[in-house]
PDB file of N, CA and C in Angstrom:
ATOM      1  N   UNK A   1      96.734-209.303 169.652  1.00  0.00           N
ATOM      2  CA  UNK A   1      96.338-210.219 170.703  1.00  0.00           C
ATOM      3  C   UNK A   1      96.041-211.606 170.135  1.00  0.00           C
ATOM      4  N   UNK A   2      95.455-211.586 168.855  1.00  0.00           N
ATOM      5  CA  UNK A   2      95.446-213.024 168.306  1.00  0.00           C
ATOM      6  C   UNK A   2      96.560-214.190 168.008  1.00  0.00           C
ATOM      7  N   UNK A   3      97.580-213.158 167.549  1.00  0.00           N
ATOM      8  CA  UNK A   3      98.994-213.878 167.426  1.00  0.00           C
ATOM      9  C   UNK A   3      99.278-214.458 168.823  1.00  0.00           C
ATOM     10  N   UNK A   4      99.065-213.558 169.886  1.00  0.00           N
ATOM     11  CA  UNK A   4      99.761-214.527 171.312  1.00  0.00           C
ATOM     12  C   UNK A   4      98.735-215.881 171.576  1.00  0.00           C
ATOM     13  N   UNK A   5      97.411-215.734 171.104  1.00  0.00           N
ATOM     14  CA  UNK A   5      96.628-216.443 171.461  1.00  0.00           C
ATOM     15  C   UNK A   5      96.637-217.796 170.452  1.00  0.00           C
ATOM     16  N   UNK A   6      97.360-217.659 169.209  1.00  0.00           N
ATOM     17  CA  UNK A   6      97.329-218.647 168.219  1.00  0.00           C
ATOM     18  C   UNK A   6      98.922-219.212 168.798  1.00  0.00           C
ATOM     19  N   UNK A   7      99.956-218.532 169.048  1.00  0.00           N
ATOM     20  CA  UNK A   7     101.100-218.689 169.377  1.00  0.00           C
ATOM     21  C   UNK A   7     100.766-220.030 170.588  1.00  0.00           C
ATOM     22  N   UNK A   8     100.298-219.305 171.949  1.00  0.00           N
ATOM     23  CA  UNK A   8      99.895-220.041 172.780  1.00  0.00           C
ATOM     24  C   UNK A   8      99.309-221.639 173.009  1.00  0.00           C
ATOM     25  N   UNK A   9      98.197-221.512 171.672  1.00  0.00           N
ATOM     26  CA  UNK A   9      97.187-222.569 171.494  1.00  0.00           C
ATOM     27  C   UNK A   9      98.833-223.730 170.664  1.00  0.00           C
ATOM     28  N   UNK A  10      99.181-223.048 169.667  1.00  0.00           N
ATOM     29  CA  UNK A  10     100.174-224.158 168.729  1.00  0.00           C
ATOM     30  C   UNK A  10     101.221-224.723 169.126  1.00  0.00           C
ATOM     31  N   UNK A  11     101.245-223.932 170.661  1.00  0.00           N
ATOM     32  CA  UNK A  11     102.170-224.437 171.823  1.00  0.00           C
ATOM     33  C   UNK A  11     101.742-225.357 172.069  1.00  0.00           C
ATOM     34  N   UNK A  12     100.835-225.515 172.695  1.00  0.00           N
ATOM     35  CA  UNK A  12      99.930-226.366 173.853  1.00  0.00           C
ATOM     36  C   UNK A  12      99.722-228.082 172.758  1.00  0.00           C
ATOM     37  N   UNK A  13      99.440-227.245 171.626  1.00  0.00           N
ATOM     38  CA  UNK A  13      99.091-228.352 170.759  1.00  0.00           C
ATOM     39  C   UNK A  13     100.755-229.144 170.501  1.00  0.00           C
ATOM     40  N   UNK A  14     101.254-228.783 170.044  1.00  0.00           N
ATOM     41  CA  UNK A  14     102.685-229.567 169.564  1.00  0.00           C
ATOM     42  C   UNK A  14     103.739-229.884 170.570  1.00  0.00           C
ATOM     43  N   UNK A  15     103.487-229.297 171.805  1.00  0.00           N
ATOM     44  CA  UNK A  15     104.042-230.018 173.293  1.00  0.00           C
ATOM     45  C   UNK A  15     103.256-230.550 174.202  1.00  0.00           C
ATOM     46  N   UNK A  16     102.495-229.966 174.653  1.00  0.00           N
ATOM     47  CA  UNK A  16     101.811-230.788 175.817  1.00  0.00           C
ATOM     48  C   UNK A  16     101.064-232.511 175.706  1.00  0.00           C
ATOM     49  N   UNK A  17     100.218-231.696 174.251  1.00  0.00           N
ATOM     50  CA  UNK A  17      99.687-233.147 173.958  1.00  0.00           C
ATOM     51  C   UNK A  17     100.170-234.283 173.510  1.00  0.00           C
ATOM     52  N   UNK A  18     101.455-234.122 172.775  1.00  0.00           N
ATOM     53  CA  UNK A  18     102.454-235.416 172.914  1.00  0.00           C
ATOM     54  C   UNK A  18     102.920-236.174 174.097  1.00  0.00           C
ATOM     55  N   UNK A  19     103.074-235.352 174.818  1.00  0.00           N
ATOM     56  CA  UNK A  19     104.145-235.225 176.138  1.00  0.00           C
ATOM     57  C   UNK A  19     102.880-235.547 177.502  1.00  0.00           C
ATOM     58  N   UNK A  20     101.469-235.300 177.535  1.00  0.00           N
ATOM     59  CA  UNK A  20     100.556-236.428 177.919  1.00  0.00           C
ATOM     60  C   UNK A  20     100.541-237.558 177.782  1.00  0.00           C
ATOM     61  N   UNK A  21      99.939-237.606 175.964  1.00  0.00           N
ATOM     62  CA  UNK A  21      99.648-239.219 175.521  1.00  0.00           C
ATOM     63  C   UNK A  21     101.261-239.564 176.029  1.00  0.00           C
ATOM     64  N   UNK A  22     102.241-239.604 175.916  1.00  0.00           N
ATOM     65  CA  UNK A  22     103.329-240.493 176.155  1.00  0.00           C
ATOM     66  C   UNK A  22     103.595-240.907 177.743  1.00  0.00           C
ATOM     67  N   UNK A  23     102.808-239.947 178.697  1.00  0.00           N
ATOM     68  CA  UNK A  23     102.661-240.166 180.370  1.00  0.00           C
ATOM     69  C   UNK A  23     101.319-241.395 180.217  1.00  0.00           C
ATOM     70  N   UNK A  24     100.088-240.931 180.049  1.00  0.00           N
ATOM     71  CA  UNK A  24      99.427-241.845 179.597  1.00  0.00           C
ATOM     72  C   UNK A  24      99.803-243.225 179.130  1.00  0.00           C
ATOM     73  N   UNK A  25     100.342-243.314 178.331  1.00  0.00           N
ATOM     74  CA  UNK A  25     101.034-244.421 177.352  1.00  0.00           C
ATOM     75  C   UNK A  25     101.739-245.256 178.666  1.00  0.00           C
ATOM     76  N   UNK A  26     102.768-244.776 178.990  1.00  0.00           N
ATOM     77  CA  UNK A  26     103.297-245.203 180.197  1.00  0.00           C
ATOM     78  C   UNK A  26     102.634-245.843 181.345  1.00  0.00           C
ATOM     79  N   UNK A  27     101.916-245.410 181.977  1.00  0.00           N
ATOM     80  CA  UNK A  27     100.824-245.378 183.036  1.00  0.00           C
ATOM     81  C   UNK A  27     100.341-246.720 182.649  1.00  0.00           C
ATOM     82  N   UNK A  28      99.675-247.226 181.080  1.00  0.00           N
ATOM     83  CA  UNK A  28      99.077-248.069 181.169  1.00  0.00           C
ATOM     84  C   UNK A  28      99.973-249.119 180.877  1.00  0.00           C
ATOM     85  N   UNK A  29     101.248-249.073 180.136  1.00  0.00           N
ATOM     86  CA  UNK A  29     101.927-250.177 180.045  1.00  0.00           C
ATOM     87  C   UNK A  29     102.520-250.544 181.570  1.00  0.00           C
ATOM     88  N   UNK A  30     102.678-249.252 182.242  1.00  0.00           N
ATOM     89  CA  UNK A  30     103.195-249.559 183.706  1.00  0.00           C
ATOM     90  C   UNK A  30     101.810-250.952 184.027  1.00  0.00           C
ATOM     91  N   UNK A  31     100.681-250.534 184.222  1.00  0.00           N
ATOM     92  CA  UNK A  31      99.293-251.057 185.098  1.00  0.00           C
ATOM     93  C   UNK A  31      99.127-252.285 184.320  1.00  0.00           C
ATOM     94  N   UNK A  32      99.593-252.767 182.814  1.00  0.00           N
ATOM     95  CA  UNK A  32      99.213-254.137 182.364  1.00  0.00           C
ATOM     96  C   UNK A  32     100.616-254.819 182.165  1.00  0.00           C
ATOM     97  N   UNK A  33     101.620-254.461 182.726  1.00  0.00           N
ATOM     98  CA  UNK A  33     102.713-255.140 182.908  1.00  0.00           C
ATOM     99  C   UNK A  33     102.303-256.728 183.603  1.00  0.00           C
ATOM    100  N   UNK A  34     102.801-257.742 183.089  1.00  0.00           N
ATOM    101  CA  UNK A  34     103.230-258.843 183.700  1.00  0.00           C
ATOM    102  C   UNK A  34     103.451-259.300 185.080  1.00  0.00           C
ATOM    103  N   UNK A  35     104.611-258.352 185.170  1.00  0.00           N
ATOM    104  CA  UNK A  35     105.033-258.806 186.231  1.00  0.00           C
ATOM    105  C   UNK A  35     104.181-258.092 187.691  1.00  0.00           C
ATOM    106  N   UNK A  36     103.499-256.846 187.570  1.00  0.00           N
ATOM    107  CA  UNK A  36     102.779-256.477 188.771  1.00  0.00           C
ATOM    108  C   UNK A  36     101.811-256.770 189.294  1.00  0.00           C
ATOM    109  N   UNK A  37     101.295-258.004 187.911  1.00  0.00           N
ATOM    110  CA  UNK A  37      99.943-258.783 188.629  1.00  0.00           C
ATOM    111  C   UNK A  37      99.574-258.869 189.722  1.00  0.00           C
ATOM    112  N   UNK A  38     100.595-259.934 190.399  1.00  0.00           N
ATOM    113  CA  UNK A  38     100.235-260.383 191.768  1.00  0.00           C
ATOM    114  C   UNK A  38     100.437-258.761 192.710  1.00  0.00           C
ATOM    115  N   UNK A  39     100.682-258.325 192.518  1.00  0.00           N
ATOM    116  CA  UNK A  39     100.985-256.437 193.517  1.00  0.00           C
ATOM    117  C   UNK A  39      99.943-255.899 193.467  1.00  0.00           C
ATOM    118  N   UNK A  40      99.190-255.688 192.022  1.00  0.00           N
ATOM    119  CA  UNK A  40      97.896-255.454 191.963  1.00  0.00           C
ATOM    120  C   UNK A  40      96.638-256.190 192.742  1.00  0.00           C
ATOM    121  N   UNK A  41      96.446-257.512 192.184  1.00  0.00           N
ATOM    122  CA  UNK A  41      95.709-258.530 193.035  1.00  0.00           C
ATOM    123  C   UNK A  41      95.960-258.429 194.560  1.00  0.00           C
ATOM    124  N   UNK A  42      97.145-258.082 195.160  1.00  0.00           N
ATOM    125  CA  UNK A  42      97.296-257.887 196.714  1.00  0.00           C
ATOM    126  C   UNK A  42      96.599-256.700 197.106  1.00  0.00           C
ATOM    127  N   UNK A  43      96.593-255.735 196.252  1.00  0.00           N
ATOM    128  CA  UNK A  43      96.172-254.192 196.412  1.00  0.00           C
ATOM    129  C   UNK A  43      94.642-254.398 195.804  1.00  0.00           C
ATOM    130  N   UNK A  44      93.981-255.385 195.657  1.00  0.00           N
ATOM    131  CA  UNK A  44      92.615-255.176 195.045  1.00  0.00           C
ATOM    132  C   UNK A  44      91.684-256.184 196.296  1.00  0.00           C
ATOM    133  N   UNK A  45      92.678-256.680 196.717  1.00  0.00           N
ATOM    134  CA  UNK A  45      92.074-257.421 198.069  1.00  0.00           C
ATOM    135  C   UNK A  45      92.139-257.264 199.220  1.00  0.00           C
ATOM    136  N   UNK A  46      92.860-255.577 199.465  1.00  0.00           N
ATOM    137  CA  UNK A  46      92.924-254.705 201.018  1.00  0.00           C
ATOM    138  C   UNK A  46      91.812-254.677 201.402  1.00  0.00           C
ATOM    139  N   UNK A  47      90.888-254.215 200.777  1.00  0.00           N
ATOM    140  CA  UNK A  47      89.778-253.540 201.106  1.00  0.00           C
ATOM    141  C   UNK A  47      87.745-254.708 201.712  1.00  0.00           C
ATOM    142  N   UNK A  48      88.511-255.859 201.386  1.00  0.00           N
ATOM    143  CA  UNK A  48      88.313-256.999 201.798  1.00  0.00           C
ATOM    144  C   UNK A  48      88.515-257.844 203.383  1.00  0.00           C
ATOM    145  N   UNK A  49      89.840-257.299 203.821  1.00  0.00           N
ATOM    146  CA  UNK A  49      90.798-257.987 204.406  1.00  0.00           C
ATOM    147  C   UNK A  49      90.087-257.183 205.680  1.00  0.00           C
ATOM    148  N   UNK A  50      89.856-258.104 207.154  1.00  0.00           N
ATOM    149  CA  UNK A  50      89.985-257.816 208.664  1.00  0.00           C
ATOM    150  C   UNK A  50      90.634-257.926 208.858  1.00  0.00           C
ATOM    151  N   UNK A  51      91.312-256.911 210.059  1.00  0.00           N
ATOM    152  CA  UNK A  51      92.734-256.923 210.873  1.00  0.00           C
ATOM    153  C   UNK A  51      91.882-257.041 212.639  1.00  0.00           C
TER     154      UNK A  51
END
């Protein structure tokens, strides 16, 4: 039972957690991109705004 459980864990470790940080990674270069400034700033001032 230890082997499936070390098997399991060295899984998790040498795929998943790469394959996060690199979604992660993404996510934030997506959110400090340049160009979405002003998209952001429109979307940070909804909640402001009367209709």
């Amino acid at each position: 039972m230890k082997a499936v459980e070390n098997l399991a864990s060295s899984f998790v470790v040498s795929l998943w957690t790469p394959l996060f940080v690199g979604i992660f990674m993404a996510i934030v270069v997506y959110a400090l991109w340049p160009g979405n400034k002003r998209r952001f700033d429109s979307a940070a001032r909804l909640p402001l705004c009367r209709d």
